[in-house]
N, C-alpha and C. Protein backbone atom coordinates (compact mmCIF):
# COMPACT_ATOMS: atom_id res chain seq x y z
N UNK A 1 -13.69 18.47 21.50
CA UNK A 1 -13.76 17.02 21.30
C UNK A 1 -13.37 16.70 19.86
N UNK A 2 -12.65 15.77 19.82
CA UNK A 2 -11.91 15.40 18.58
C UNK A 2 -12.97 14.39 17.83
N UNK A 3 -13.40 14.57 16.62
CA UNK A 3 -14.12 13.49 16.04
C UNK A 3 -13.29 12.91 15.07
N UNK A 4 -13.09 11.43 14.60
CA UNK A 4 -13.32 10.72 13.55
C UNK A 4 -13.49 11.11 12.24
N UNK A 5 -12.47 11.52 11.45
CA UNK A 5 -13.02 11.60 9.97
C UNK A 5 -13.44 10.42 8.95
N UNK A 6 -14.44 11.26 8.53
CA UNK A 6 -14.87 10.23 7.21
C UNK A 6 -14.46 8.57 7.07
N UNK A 7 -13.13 8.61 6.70
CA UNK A 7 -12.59 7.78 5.96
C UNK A 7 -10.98 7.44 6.88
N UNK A 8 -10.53 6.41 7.32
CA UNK A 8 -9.34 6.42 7.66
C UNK A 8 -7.91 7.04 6.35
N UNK A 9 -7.29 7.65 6.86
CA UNK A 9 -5.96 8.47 6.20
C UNK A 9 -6.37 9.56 6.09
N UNK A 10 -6.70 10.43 6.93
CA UNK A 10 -7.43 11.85 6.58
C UNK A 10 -6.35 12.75 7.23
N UNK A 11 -5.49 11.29 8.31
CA UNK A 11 -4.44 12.19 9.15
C UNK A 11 -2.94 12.81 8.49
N UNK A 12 -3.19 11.56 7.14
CA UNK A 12 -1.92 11.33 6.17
C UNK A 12 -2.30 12.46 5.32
N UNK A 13 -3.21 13.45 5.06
CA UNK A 13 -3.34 14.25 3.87
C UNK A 13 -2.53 15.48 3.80
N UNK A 14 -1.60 15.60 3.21
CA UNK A 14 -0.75 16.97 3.42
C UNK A 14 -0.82 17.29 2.07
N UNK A 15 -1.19 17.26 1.26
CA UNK A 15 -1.06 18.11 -0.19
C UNK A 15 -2.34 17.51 -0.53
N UNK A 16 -2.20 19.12 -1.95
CA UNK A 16 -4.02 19.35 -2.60
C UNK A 16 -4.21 17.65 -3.02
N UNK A 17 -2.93 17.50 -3.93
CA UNK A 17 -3.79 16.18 -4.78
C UNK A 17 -3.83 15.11 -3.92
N UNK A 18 -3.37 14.80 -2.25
CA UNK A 18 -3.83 13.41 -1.15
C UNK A 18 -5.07 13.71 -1.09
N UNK A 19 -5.06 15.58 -0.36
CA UNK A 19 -6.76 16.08 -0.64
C UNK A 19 -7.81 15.40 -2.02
N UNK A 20 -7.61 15.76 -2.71
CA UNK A 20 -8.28 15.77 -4.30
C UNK A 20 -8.38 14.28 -4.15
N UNK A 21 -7.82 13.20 -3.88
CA UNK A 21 -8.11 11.94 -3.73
C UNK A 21 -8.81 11.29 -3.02
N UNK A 22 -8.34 12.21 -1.27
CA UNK A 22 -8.75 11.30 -0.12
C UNK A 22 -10.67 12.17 -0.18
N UNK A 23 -10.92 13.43 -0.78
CA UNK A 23 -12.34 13.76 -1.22
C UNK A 23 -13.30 12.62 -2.03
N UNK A 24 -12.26 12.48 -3.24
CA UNK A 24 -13.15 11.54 -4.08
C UNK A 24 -13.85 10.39 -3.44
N UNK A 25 -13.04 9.79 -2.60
CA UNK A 25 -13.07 8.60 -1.74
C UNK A 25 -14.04 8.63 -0.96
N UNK A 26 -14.41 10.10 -0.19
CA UNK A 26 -15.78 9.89 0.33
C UNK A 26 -16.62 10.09 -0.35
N UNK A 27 -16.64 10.33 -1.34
CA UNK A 27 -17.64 10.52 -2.09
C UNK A 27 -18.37 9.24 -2.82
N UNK A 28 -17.84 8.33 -2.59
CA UNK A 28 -18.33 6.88 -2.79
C UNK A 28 -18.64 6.57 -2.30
N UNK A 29 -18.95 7.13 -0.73
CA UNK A 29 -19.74 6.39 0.26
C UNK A 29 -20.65 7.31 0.74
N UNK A 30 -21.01 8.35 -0.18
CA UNK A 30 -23.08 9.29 -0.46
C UNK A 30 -23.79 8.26 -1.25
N UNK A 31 -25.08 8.39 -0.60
CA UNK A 31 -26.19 7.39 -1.12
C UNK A 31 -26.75 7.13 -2.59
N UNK A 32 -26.55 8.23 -2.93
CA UNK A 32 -26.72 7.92 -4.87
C UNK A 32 -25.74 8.74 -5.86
N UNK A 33 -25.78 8.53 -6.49
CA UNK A 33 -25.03 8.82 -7.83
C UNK A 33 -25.16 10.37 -8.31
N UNK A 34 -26.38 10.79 -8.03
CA UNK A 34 -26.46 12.06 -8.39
C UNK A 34 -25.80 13.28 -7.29
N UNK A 35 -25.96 12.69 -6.01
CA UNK A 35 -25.80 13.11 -4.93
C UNK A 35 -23.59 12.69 -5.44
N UNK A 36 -23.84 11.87 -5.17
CA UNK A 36 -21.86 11.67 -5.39
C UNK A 36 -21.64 12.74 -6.46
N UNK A 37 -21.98 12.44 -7.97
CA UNK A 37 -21.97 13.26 -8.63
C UNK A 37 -21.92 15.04 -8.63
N UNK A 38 -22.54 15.50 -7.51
CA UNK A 38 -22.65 17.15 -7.54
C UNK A 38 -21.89 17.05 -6.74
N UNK A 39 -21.26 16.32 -5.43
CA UNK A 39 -19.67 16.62 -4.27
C UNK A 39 -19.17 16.69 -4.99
N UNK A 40 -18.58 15.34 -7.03
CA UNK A 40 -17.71 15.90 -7.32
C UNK A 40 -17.25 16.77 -8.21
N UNK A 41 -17.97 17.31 -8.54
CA UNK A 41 -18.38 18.78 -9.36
C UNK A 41 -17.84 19.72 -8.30
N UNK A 42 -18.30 20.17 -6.90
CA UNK A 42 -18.06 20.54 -5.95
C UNK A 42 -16.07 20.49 -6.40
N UNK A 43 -16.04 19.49 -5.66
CA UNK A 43 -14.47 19.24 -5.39
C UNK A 43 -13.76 19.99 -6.37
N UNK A 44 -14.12 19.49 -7.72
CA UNK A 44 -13.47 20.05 -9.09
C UNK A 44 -12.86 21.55 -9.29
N UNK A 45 -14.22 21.89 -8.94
CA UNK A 45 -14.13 23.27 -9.13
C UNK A 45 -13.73 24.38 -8.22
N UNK A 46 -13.96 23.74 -6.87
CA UNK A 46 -12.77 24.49 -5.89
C UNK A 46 -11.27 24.16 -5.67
N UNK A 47 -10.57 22.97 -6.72
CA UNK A 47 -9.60 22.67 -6.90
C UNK A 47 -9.39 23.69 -8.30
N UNK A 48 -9.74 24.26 -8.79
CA UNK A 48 -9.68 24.84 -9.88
C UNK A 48 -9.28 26.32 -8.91
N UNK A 49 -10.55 26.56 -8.44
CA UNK A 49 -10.53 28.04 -7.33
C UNK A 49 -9.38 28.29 -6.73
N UNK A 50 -8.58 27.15 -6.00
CA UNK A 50 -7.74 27.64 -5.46
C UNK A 50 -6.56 26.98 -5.70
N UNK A 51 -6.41 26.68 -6.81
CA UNK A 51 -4.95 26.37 -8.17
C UNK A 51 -3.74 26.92 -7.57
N UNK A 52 -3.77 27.99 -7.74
CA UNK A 52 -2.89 29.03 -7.61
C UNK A 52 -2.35 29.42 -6.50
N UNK A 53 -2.65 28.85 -5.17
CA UNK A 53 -2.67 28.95 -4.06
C UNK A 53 -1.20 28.53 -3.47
N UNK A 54 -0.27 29.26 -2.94
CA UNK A 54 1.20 29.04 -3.03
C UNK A 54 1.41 29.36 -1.48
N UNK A 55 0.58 29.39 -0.02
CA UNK A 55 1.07 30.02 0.78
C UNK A 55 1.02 28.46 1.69
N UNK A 56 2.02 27.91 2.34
CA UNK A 56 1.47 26.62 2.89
C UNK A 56 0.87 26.38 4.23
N UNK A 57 0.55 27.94 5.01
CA UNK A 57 -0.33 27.84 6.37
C UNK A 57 -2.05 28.26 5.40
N UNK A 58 -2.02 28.58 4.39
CA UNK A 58 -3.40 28.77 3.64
C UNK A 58 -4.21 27.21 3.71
N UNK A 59 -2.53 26.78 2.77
CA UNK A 59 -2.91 25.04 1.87
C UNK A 59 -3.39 24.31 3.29
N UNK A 60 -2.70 24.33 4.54
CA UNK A 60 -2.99 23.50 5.61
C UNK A 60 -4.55 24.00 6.13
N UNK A 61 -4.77 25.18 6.01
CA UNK A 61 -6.57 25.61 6.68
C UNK A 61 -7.16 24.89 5.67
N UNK A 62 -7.32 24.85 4.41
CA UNK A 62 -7.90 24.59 3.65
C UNK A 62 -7.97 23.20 3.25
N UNK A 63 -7.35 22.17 3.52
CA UNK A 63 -7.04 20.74 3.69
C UNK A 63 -7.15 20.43 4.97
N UNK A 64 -7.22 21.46 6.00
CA UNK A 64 -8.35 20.94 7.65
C UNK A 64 -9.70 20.77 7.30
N UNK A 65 -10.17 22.16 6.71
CA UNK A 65 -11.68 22.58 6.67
C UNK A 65 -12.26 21.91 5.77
N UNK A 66 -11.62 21.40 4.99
CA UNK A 66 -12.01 20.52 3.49
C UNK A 66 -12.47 18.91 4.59
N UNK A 67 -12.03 18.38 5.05
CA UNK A 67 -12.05 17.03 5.94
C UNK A 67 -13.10 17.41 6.65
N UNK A 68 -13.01 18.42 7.54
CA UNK A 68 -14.09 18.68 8.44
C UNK A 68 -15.24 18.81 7.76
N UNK A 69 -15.27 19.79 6.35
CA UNK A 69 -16.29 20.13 5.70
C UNK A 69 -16.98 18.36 4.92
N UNK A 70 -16.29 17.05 4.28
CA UNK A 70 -16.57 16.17 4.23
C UNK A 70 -17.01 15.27 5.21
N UNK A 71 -16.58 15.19 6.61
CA UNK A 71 -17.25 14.66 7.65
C UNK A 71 -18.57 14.88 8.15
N UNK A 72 -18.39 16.25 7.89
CA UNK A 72 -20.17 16.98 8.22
C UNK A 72 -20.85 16.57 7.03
N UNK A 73 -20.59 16.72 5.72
CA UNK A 73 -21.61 16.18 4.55
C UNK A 73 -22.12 14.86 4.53
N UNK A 74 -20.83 13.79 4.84
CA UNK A 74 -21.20 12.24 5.16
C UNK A 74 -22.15 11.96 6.43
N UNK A 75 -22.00 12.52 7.90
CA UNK A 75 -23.13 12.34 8.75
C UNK A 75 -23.82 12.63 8.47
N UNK A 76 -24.06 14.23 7.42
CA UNK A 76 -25.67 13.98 6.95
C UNK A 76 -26.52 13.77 6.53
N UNK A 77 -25.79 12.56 5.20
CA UNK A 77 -26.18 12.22 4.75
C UNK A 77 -26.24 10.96 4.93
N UNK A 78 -25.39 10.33 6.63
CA UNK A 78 -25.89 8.96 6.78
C UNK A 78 -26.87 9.50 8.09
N UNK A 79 -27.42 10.26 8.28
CA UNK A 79 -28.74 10.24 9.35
C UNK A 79 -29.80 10.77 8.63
N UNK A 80 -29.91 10.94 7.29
CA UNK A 80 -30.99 11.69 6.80
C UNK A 80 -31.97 10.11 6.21
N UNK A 81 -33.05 10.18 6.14
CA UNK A 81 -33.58 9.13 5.71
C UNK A 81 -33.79 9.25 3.93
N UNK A 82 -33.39 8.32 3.32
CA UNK A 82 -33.40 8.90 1.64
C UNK A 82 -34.82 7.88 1.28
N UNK A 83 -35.65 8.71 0.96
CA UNK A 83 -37.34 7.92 -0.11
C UNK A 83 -36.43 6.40 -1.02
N UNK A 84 -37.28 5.86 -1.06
CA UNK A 84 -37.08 4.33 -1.35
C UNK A 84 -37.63 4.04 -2.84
């Protein structure tokens, strides 16, 4: 079953930096600042990790699993109840 990503244009992402953008973007829609703040620390630094990365059936797993991996972080952090 096919789900819904995040954010509409997730279908348009074919390179790191649409990635590196269309990430940031959900990341504005986690519930606080500190929480946004450590995804984009996250992001940063596995854009750093895999810099160097030159093979383009790699770049495509890794710009699937990256979306999938943001879709799962945003549902759970819109079904989790956050203290008030």
């Amino acid at each position: 079953m096919w789900k819904m990503p995040p954010l509409p244009g997730a279908e348009l992402v074919r390179t790191p930096l649409q990635l590196y953008r269309y990430l940031f973007r959900c990341c504005r829609l986690l519930p606080t600042q500190t929480i946004q703040q450590h995804y984009k620390h996250t992001i940063r630094q596995n854009f750093k990790i895999h810099a160097d990365e030159d093979d383009p059936k790699r770049i495509e797993q890794i710009i699937k699993r990256a979306i999938e991996d943001s879709d799962w972080i945003l549902s759970k952090y819109k079904n989790m109840e956050l203290p008030k």
